[in-house]
N, C-alpha and C. Protein backbone atom coordinates (compact mmCIF):
# COMPACT_ATOMS: atom_id res chain seq x y z
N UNK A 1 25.56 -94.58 32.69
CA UNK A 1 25.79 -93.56 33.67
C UNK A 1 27.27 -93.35 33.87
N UNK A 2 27.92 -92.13 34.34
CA UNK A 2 28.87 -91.73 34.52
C UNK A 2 28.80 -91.02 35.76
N UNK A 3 30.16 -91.86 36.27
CA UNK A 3 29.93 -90.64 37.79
C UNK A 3 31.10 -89.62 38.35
N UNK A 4 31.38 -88.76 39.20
CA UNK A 4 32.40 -88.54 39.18
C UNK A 4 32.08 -87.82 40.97
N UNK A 5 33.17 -88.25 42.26
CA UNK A 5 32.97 -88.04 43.22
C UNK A 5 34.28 -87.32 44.00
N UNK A 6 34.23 -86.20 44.81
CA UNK A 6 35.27 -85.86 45.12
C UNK A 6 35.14 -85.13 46.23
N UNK A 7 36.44 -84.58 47.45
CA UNK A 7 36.30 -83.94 48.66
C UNK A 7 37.20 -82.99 48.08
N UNK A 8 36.11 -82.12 48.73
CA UNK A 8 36.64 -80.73 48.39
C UNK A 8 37.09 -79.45 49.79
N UNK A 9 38.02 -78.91 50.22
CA UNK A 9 37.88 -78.12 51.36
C UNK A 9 37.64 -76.61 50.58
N UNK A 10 36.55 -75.73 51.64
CA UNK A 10 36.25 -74.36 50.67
C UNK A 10 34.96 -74.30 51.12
N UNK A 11 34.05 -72.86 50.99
CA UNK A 11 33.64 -72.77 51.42
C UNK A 11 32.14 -73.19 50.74
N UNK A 12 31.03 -74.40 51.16
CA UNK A 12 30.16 -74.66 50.51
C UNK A 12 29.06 -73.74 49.14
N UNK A 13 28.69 -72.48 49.63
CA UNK A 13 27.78 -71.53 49.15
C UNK A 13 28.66 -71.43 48.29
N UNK A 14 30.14 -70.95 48.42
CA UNK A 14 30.55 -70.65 46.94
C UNK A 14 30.80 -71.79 45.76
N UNK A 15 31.14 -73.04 46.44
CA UNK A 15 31.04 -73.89 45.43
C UNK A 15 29.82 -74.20 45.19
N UNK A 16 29.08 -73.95 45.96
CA UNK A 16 27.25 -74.41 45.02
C UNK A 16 27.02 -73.16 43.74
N UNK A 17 27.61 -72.37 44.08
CA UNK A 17 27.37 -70.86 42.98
C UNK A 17 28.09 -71.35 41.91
N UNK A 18 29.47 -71.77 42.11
CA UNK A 18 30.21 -71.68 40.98
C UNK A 18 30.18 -73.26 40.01
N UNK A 19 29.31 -74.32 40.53
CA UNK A 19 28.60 -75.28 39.81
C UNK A 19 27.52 -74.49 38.95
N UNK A 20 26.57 -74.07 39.78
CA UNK A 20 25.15 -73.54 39.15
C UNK A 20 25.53 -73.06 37.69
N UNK A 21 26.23 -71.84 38.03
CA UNK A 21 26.42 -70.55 37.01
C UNK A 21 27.68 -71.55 36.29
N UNK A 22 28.42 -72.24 36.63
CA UNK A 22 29.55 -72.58 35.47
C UNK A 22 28.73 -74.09 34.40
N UNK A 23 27.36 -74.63 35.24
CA UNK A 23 26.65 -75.64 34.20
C UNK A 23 26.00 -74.71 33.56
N UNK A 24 25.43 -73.75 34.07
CA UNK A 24 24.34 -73.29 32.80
C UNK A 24 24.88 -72.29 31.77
N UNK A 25 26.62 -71.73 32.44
CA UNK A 25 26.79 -70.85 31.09
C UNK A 25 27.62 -71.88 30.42
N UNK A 26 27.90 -73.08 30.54
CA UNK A 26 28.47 -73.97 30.06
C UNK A 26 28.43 -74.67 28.50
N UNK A 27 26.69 -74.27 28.28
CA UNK A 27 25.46 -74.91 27.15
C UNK A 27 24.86 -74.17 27.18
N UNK A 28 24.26 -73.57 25.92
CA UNK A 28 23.41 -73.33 25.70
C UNK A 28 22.04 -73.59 25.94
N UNK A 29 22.18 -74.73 26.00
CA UNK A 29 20.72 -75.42 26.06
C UNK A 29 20.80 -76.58 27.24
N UNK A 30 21.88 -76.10 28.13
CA UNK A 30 21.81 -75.94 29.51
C UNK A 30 20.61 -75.49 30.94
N UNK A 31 19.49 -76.50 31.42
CA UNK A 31 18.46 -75.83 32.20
C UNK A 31 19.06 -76.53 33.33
N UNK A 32 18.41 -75.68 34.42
CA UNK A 32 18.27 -76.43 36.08
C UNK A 32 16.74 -76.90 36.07
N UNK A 33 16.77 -78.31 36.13
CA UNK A 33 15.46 -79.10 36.26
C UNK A 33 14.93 -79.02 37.55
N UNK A 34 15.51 -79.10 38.63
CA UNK A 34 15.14 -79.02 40.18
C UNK A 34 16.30 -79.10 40.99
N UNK A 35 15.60 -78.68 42.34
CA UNK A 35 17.18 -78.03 43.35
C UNK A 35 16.55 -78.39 44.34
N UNK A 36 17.02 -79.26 45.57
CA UNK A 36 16.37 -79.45 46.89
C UNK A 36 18.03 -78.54 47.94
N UNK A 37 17.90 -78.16 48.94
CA UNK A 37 18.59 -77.65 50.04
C UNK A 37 18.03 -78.30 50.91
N UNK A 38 18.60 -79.20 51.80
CA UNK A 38 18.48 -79.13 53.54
C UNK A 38 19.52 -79.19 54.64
N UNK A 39 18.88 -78.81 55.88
CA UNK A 39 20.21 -78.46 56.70
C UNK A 39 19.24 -79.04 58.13
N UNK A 40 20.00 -79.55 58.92
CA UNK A 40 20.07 -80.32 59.62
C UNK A 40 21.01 -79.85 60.99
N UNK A 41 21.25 -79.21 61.75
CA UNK A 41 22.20 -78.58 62.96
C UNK A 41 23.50 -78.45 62.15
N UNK A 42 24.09 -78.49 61.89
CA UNK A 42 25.35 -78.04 61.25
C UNK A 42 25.55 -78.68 59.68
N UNK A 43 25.10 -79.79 59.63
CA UNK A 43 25.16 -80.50 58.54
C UNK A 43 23.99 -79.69 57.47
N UNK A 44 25.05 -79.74 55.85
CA UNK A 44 24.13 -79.23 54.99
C UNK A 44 24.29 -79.77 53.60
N UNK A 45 23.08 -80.41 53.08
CA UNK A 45 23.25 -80.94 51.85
C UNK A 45 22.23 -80.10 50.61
N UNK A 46 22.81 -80.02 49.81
CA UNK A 46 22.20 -79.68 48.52
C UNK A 46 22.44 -80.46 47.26
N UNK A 47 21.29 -79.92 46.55
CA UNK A 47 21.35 -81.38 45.22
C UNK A 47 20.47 -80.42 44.01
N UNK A 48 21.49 -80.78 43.11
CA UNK A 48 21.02 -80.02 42.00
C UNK A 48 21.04 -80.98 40.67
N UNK A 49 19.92 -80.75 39.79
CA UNK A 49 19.58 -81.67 39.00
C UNK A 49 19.53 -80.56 37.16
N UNK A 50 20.62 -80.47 36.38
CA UNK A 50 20.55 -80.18 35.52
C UNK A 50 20.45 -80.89 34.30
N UNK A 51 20.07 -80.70 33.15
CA UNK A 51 19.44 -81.29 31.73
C UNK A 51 20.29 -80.85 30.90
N UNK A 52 20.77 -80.85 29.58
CA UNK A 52 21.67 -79.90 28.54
C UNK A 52 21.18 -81.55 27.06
N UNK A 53 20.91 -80.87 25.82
CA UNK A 53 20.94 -81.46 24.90
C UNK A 53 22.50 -81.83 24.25
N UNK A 54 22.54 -82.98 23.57
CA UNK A 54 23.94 -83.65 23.72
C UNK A 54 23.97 -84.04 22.16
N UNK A 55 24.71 -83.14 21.98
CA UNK A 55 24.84 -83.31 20.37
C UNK A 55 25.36 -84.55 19.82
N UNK A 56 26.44 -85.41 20.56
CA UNK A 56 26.90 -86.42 19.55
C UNK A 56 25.54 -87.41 19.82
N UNK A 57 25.03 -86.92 21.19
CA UNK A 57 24.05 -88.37 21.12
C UNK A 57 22.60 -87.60 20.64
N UNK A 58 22.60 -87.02 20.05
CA UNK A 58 21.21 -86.54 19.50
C UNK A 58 20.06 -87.00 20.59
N UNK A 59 20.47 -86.69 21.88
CA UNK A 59 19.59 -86.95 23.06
C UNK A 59 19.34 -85.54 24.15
N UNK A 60 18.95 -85.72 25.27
CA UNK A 60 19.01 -85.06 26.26
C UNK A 60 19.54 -85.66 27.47
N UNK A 61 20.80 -85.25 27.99
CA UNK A 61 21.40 -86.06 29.09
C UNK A 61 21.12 -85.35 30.57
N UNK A 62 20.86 -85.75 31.96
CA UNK A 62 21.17 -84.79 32.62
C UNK A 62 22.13 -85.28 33.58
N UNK A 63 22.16 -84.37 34.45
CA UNK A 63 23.56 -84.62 35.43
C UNK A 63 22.87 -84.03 37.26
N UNK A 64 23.13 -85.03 38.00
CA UNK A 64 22.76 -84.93 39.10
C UNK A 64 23.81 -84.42 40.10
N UNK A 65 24.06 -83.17 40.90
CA UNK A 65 24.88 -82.99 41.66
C UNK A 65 24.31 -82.93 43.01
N UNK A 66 25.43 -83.43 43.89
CA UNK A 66 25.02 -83.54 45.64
C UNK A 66 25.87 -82.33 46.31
N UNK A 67 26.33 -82.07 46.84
CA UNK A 67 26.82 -81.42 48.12
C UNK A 67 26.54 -81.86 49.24
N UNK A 68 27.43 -82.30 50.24
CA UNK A 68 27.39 -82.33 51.37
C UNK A 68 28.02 -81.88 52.18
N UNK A 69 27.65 -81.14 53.58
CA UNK A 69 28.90 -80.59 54.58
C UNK A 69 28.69 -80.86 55.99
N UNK A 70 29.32 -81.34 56.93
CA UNK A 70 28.93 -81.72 57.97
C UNK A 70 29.64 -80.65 58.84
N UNK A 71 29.25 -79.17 59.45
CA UNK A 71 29.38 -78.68 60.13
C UNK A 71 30.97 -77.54 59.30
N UNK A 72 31.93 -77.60 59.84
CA UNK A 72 33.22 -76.51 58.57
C UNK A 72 34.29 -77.84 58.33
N UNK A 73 33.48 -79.37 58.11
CA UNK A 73 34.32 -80.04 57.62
C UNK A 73 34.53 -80.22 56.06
N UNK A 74 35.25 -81.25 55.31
CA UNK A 74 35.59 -80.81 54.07
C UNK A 74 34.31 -80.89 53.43
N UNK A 75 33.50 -80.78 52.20
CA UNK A 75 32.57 -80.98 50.86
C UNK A 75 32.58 -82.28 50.39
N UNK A 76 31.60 -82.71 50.53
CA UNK A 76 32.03 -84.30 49.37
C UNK A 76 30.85 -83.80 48.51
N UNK A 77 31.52 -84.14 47.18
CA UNK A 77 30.48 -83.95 45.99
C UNK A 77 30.08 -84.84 45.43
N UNK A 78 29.19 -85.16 45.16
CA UNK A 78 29.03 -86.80 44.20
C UNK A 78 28.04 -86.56 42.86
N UNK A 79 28.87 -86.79 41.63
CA UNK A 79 27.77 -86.21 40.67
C UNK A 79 27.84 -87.53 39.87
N UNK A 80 26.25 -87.82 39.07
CA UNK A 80 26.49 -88.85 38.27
C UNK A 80 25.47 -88.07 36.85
N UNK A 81 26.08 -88.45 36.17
CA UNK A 81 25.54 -88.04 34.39
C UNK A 81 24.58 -89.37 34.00
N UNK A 82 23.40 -88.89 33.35
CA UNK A 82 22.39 -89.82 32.67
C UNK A 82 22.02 -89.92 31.72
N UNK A 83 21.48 -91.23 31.10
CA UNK A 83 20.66 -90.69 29.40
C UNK A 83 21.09 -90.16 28.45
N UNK A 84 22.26 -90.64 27.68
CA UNK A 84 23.24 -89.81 26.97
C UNK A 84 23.61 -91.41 26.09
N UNK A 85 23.56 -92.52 26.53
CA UNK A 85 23.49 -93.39 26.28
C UNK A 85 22.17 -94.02 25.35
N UNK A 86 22.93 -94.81 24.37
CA UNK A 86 21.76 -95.50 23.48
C UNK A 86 22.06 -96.87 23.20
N UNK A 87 21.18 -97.27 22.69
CA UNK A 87 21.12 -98.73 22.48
C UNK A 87 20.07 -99.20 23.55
N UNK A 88 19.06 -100.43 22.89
CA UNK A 88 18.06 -101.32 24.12
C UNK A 88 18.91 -102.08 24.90
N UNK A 89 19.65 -102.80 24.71
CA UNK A 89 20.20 -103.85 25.53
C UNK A 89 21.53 -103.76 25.99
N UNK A 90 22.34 -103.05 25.18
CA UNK A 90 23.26 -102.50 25.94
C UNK A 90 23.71 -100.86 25.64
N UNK A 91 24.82 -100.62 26.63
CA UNK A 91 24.90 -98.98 26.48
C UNK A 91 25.69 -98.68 25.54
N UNK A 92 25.31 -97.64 24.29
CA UNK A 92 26.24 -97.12 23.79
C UNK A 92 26.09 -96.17 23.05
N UNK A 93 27.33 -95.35 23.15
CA UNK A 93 27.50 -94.37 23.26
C UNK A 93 27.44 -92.80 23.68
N UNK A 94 28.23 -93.11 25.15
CA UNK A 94 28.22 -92.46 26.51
C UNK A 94 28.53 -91.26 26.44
N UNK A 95 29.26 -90.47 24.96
CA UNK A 95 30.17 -88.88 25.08
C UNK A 95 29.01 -88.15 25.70
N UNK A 96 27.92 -87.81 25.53
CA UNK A 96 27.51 -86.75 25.68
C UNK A 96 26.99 -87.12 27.96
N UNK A 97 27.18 -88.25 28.31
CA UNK A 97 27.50 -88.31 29.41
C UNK A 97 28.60 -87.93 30.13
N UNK A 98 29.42 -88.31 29.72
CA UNK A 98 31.29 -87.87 30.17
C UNK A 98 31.65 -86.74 29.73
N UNK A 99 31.18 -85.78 28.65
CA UNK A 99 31.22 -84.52 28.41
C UNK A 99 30.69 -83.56 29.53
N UNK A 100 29.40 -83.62 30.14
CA UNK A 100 28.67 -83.35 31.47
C UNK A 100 29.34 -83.18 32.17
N UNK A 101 30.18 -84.27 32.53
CA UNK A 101 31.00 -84.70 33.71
C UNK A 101 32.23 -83.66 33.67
N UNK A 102 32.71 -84.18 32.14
CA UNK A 102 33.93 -82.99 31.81
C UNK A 102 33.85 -81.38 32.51
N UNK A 103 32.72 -81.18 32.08
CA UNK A 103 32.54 -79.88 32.29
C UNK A 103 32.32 -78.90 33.40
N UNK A 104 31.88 -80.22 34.34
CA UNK A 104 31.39 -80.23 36.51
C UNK A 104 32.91 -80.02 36.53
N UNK A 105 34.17 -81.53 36.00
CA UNK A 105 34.99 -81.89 36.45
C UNK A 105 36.15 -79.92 36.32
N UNK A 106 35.98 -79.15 35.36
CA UNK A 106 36.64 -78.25 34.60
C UNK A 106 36.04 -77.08 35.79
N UNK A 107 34.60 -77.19 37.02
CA UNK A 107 34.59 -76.17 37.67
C UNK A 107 35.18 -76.41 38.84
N UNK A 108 35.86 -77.74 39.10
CA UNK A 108 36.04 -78.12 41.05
C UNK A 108 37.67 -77.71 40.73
N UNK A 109 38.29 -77.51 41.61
CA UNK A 109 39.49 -76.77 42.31
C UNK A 109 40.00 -78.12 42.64
């Protein structure tokens, strides 16, 4: 697994747009597997769960993103990349995990 976590100030809706649309025109073979939203009195979290086939690892990796906002304070994002990794007993070879990441990391400001 690969993770990558960060605070962001800006306005939530547009950074949930410009994740969505910048993972899936990112790959080709780029899907959104599932999306939960909830909101809570001011507080609002969203979580998005995308898939993309990973060429060096002749696998399918996906990548889990969070959002969180507690009322017009800053964004914390927390994304971690999966399954991109091979080997039984230990992990190897992670690119097509950290590539994922690369690519979240290439839409945040």
């Amino acid at each position: 697994m690969a993770k990558f976590e960060r605070t962001i100030n800006g306005d939530f809706t547009e950074l949930l747009h410009t994740i969505e649309h910048g993972i899936m025109e990112g790959s080709i073979s780029a899907s959104m597997e599932e999306y939960s939203d909830f909101q809570s009195g001011d507080a609002r979290c969203s979580v998005r769960i995308f898939e993309r086939y990973s060429w060096s690892g002749n696998n399918r990796v996906s990548l889990s993103v969070t959002l969180f906002q507690n009322a017009n304070g800053p964004i914390f994002l927390s994304a971690t990349a999966s399954g991109g990794s091979q080997g039984v007993f230990f992990k190897m070879n992670t690119f097509g995990e950290e590539a994922f990441l690369d690519k979240l990391r290439e839409l945040i400001p």
